[in-house]
N, C-alpha and C. Protein backbone atom coordinates (compact mmCIF):
# COMPACT_ATOMS: atom_id res chain seq x y z
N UNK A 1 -29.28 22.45 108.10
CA UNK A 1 -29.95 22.77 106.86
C UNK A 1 -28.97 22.55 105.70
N UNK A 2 -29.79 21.84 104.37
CA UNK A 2 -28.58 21.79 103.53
C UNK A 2 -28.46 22.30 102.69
N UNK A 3 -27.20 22.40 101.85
CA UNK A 3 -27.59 23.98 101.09
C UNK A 3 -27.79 23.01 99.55
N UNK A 4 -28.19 23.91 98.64
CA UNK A 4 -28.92 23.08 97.33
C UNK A 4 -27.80 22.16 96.77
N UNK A 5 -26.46 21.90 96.28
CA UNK A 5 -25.77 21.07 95.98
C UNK A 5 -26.14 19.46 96.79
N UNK A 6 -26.06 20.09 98.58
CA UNK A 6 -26.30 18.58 99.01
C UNK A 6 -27.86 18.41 98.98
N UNK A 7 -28.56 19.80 98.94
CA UNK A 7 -30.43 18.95 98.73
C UNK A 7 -30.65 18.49 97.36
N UNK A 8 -30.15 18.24 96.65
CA UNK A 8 -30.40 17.97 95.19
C UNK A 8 -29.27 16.93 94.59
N UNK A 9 -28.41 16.35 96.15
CA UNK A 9 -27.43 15.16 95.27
C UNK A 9 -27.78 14.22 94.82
N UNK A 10 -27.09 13.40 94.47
CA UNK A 10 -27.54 11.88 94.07
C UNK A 10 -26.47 10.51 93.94
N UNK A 11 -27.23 9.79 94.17
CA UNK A 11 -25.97 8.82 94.27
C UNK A 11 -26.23 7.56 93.68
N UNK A 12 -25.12 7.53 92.54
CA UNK A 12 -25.62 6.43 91.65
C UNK A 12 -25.87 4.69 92.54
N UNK A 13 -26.72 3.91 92.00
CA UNK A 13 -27.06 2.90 92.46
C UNK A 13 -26.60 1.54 91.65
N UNK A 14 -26.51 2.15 89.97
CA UNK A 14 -26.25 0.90 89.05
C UNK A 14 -26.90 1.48 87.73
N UNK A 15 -26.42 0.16 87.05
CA UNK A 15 -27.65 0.56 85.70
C UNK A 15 -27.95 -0.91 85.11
N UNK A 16 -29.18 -0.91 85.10
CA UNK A 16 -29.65 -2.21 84.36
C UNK A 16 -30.92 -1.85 82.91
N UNK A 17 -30.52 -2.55 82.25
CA UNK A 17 -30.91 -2.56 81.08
C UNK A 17 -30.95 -0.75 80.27
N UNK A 18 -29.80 -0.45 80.32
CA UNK A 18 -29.24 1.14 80.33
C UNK A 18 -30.37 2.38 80.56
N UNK A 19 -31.17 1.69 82.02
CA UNK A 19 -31.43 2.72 82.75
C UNK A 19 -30.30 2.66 84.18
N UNK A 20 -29.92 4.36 84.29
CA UNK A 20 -29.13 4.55 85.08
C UNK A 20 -30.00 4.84 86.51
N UNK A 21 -29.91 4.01 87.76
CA UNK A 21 -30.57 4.44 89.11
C UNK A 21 -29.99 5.64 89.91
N UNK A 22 -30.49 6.81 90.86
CA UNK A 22 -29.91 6.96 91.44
C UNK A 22 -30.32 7.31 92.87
N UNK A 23 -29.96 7.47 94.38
CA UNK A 23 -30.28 7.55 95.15
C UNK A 23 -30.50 8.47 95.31
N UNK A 24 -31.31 9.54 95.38
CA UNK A 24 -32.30 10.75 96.43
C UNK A 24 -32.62 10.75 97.74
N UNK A 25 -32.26 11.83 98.57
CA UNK A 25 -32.95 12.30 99.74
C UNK A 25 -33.68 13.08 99.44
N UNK A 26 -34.99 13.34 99.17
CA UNK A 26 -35.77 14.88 98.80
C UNK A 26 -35.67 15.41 100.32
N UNK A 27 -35.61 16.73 99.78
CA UNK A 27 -35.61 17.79 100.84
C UNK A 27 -36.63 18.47 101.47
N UNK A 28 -36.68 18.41 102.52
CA UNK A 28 -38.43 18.99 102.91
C UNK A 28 -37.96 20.60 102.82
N UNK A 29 -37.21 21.28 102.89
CA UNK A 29 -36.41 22.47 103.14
C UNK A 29 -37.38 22.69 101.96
N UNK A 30 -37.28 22.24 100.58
CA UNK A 30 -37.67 22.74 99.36
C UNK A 30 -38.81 23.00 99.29
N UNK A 31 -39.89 22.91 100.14
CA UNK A 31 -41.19 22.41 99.52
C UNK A 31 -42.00 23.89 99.80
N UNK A 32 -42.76 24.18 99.25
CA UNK A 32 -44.07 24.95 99.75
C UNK A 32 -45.26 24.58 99.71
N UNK A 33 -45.20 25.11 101.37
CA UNK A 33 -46.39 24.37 102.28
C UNK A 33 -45.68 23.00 102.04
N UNK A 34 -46.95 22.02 101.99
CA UNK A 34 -46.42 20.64 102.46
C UNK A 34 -45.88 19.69 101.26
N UNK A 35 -45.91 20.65 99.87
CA UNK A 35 -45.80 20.06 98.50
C UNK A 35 -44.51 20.47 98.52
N UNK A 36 -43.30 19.99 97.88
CA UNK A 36 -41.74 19.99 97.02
C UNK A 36 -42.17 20.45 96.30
N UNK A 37 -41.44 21.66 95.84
CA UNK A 37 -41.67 22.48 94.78
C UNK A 37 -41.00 21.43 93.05
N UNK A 38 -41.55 21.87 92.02
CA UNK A 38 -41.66 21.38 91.11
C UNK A 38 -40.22 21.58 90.48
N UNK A 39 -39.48 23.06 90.58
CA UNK A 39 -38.03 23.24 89.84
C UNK A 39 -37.06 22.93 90.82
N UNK A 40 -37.67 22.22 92.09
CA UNK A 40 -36.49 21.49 92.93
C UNK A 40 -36.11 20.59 92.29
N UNK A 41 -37.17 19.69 92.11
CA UNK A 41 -37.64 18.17 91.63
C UNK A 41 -36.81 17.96 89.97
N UNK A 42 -36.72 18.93 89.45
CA UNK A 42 -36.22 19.09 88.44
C UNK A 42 -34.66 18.90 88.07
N UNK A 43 -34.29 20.20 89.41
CA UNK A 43 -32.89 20.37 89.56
C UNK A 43 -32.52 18.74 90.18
N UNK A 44 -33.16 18.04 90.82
CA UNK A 44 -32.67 16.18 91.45
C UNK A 44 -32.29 15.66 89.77
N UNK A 45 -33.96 15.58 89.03
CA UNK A 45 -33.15 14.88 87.78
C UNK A 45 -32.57 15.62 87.06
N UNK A 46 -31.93 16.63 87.01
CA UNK A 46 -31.08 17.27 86.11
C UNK A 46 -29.71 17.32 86.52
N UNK A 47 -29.35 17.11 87.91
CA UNK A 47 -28.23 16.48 88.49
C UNK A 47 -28.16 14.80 87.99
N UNK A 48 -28.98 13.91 88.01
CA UNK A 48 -29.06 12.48 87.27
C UNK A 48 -28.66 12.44 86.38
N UNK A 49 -29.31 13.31 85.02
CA UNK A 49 -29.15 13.57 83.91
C UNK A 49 -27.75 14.01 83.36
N UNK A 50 -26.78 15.09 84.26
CA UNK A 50 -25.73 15.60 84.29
C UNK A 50 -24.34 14.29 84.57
N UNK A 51 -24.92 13.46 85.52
CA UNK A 51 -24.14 12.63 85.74
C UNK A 51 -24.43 11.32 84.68
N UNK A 52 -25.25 11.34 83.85
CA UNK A 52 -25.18 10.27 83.17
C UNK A 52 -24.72 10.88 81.28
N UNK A 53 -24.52 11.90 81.46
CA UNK A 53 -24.24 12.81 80.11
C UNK A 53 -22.62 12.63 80.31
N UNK A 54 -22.34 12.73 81.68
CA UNK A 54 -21.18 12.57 81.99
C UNK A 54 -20.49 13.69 81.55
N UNK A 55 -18.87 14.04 81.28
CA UNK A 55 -18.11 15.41 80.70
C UNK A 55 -18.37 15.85 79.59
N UNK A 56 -19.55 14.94 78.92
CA UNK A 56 -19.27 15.63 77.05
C UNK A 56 -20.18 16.87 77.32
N UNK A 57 -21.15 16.80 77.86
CA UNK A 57 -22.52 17.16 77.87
C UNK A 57 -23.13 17.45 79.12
N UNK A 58 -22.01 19.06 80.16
CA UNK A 58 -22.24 18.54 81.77
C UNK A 58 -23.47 19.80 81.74
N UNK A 59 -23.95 20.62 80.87
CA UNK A 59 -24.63 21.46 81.26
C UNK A 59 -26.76 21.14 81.00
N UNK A 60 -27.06 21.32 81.66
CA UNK A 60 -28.81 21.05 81.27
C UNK A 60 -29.18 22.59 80.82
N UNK A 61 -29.71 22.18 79.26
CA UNK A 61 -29.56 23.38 78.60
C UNK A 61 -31.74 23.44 78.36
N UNK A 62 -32.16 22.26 78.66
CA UNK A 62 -33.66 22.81 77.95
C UNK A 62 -34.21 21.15 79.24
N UNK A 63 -35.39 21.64 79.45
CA UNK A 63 -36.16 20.43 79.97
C UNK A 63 -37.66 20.69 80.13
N UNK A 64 -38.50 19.76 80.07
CA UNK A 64 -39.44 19.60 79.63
C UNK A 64 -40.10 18.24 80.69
N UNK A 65 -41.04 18.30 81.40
CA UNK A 65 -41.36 18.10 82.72
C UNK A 65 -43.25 17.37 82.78
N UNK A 66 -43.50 16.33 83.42
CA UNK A 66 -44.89 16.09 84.09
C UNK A 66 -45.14 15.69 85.08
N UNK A 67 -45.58 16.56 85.83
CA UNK A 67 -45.65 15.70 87.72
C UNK A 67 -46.63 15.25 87.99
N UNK A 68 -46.65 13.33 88.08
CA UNK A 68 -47.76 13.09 88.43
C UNK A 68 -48.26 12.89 89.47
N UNK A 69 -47.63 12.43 90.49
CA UNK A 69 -47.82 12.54 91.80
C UNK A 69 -46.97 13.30 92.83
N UNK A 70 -47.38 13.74 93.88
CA UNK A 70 -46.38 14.90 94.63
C UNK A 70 -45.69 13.57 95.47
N UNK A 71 -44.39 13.76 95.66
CA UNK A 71 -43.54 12.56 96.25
C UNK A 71 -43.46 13.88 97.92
N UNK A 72 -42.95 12.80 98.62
CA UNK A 72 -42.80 13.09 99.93
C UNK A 72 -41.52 13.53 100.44
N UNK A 73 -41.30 14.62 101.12
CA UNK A 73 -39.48 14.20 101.13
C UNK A 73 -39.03 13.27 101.97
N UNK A 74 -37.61 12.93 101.70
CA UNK A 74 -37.18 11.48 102.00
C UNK A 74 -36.81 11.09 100.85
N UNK A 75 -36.29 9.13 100.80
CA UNK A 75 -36.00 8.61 100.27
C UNK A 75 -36.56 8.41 99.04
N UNK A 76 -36.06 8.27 97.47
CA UNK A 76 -36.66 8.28 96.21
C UNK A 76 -35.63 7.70 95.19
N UNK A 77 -36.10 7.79 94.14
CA UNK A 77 -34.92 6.92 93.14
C UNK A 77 -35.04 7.71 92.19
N UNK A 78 -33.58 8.58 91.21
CA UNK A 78 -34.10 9.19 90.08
C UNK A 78 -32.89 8.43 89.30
N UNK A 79 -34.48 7.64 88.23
CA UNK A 79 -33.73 7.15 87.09
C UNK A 79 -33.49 7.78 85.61
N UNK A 80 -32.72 7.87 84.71
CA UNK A 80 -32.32 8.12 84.09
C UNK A 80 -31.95 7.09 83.00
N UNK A 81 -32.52 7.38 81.22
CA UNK A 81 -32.45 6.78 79.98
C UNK A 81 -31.64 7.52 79.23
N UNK A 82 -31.03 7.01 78.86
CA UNK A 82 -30.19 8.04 77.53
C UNK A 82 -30.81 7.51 76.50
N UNK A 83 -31.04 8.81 75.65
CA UNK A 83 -31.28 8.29 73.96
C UNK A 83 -31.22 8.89 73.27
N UNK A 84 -30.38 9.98 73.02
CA UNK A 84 -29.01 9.92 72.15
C UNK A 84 -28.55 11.17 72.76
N UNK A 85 -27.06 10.44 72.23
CA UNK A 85 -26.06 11.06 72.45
C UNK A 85 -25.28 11.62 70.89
N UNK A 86 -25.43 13.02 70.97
CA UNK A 86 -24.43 13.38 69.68
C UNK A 86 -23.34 14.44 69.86
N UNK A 87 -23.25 15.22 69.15
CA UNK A 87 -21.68 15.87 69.38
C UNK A 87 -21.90 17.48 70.02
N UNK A 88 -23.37 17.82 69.86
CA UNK A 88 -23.25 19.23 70.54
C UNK A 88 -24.29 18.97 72.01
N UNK A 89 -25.04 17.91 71.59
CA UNK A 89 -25.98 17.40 72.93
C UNK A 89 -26.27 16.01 73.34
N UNK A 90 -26.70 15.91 74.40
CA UNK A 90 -27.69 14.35 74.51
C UNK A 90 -28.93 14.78 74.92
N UNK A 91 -29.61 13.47 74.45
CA UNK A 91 -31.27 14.05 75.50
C UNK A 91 -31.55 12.37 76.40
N UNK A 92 -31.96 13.11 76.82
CA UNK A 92 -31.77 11.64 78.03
C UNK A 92 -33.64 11.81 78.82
N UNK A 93 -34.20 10.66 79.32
CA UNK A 93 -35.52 10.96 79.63
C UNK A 93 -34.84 10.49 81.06
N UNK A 94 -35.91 11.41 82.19
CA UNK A 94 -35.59 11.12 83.51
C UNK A 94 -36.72 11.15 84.02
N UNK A 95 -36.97 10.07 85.56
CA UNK A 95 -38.16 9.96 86.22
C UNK A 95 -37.56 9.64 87.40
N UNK A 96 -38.51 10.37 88.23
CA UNK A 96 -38.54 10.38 89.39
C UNK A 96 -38.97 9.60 90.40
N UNK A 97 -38.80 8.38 91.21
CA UNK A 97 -40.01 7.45 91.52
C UNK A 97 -39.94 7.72 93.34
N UNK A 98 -40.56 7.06 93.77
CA UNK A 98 -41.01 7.32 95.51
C UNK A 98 -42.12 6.04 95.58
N UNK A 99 -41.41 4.87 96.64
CA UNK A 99 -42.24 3.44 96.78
C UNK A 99 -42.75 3.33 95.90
N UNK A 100 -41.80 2.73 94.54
CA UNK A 100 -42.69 2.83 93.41
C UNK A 100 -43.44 3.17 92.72
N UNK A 101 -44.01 4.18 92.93
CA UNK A 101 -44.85 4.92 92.28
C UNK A 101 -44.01 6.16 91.20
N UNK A 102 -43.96 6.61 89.96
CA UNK A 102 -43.65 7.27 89.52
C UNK A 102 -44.57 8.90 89.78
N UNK A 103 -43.35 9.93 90.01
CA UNK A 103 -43.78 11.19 90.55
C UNK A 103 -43.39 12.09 89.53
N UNK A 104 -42.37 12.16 88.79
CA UNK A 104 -42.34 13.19 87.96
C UNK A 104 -41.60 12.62 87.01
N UNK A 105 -41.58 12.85 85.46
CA UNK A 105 -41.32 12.50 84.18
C UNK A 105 -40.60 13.61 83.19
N UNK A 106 -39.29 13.72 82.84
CA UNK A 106 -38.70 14.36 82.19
C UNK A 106 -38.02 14.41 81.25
N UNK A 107 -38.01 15.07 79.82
CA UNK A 107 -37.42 14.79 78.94
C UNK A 107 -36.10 16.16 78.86
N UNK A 108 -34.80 15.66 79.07
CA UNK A 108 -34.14 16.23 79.43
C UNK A 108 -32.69 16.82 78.24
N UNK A 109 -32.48 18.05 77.78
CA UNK A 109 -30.93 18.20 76.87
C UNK A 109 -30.16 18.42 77.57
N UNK A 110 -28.95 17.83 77.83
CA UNK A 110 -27.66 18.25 78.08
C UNK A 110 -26.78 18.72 76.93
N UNK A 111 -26.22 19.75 77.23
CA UNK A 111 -25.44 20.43 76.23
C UNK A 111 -23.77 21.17 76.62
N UNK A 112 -23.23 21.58 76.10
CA UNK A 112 -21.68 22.43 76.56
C UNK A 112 -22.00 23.70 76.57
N UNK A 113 -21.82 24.74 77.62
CA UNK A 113 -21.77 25.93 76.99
C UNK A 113 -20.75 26.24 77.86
N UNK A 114 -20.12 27.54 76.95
CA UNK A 114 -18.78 27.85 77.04
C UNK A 114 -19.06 29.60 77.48
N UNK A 115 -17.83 30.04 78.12
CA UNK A 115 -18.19 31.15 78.63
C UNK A 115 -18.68 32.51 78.07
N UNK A 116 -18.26 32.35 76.66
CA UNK A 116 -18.75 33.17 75.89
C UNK A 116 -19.80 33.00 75.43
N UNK A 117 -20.96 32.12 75.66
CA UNK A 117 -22.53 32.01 75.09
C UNK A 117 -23.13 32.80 76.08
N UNK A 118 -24.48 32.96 75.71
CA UNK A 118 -25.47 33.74 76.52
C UNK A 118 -26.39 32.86 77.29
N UNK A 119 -25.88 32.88 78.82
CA UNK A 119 -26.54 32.42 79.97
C UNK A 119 -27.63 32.28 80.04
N UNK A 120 -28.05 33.70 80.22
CA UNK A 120 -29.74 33.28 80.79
C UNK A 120 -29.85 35.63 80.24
N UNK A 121 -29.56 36.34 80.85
CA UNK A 121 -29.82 37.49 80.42
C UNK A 121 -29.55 38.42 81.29
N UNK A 122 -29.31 39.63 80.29
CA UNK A 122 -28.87 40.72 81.18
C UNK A 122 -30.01 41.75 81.95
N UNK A 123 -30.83 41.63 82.09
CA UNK A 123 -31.65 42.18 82.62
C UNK A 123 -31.25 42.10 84.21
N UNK A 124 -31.59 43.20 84.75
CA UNK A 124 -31.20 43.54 85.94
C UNK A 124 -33.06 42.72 87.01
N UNK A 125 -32.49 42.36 87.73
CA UNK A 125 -33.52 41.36 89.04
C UNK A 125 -34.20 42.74 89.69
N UNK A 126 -35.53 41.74 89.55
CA UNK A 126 -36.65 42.57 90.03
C UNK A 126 -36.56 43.26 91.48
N UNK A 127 -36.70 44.42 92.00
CA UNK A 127 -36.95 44.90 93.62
C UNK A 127 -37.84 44.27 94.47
N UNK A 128 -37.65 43.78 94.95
CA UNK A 128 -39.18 42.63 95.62
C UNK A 128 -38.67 42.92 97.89
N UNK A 129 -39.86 43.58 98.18
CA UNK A 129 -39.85 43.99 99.49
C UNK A 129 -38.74 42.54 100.40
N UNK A 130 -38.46 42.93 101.54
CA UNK A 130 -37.76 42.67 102.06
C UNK A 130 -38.49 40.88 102.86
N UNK A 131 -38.35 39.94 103.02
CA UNK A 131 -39.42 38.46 103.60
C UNK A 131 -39.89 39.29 104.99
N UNK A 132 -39.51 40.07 105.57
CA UNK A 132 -40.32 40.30 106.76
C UNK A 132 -41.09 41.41 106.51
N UNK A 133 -40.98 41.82 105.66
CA UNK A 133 -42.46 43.01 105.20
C UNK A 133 -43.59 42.11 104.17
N UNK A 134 -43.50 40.73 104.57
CA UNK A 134 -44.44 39.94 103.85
C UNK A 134 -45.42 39.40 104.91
N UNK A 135 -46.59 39.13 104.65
CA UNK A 135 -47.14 38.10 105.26
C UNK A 135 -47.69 37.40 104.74
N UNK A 136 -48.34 36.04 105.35
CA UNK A 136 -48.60 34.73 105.03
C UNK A 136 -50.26 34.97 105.10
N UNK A 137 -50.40 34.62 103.28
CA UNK A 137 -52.15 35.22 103.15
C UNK A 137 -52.61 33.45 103.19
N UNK A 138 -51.92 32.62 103.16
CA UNK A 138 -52.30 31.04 103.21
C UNK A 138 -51.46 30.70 103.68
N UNK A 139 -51.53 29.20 104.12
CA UNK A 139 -50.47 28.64 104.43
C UNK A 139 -48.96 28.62 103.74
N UNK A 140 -49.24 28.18 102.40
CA UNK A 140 -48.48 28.26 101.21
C UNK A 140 -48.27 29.37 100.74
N UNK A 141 -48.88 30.32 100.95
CA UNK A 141 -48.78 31.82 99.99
C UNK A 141 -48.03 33.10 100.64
N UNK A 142 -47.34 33.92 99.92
CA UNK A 142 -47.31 35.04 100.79
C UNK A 142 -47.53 36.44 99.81
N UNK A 143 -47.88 37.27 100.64
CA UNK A 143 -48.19 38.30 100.03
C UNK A 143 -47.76 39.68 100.82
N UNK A 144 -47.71 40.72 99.79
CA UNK A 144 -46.51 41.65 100.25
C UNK A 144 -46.98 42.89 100.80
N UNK A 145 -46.72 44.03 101.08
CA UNK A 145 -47.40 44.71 102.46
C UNK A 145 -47.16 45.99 101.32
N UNK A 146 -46.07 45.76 100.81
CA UNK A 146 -46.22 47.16 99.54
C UNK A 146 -46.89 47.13 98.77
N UNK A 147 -47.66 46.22 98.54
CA UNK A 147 -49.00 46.50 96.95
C UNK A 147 -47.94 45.91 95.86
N UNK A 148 -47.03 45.39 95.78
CA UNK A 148 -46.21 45.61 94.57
C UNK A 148 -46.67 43.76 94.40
N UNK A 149 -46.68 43.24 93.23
CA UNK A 149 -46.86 41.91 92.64
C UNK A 149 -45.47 41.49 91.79
């Protein structure tokens, strides 16, 4: 099993006409039920995106997303456009493709943040019952044995 760094690598392929290619394995590990979840798919081109922002700009600070077709896991290509690059960000558009077909479409910021900015928040993580006091109300779904949502 691989853990998210290697399910979400990528490996550059080239760049022609300054779109940057890169190689994908999608991960079936990720998916629920038989669909790849959508902020996996994200985290692939936001690793693309990271590597084509390169050191100025290694953090993905905002993204903005359309999935049009559900890709399969396995083999895929996430390409990557830059269009522009300035001094506190870039925004770069990224897509996702699978046998040609385009699967997901992203308009992506890379930005710097430094240890003293505000992450994400201090709020303390929700209590959520234990995965084996859950059961499976669908294939895809689960639902929890304490009443709690």
């Amino acid at each position: 099993m691989k853990d998210f760094d290697a399910a979400t690598a990528v490996e550059p392929r080239g760049v022609a006409n300054g779109h940057h290619e890169f190689a994908v394995d999608l991960d079936a590990q990720w998916a629920v039920g038989d669909k790849l979840h959508g902020g996996y798919l994200l985290a692939v081109l936001g690793r693309a995106a990271a590597a084509v922002a390169d050191g100025a700009h290694p953090h993905l600070t905002a993204v903005g997303a359309s999935f049009i077709a559900a890709p399969e896991p396995g083999p895929a290509v996430a390409v990557v456009e830059p269009l522009r690059t300035g001094r506190g960000s870039s925004q770069l558009r990224g897509r996702l493709v699978q046998d040609g077909r385009p699967c997901a479409e992203a308009l992506i910021t890379q930005g710097r943040l430094e240890d003293g900015d505000a992450w994400w928040t201090r709020a303390e993580p929700v209590e959520l019952p234990a995965e084996q006091d859950c059961l499976l109300s669908r294939p895809s779904r689960r639902a929890c044995r304490s009443g709690s949502r």
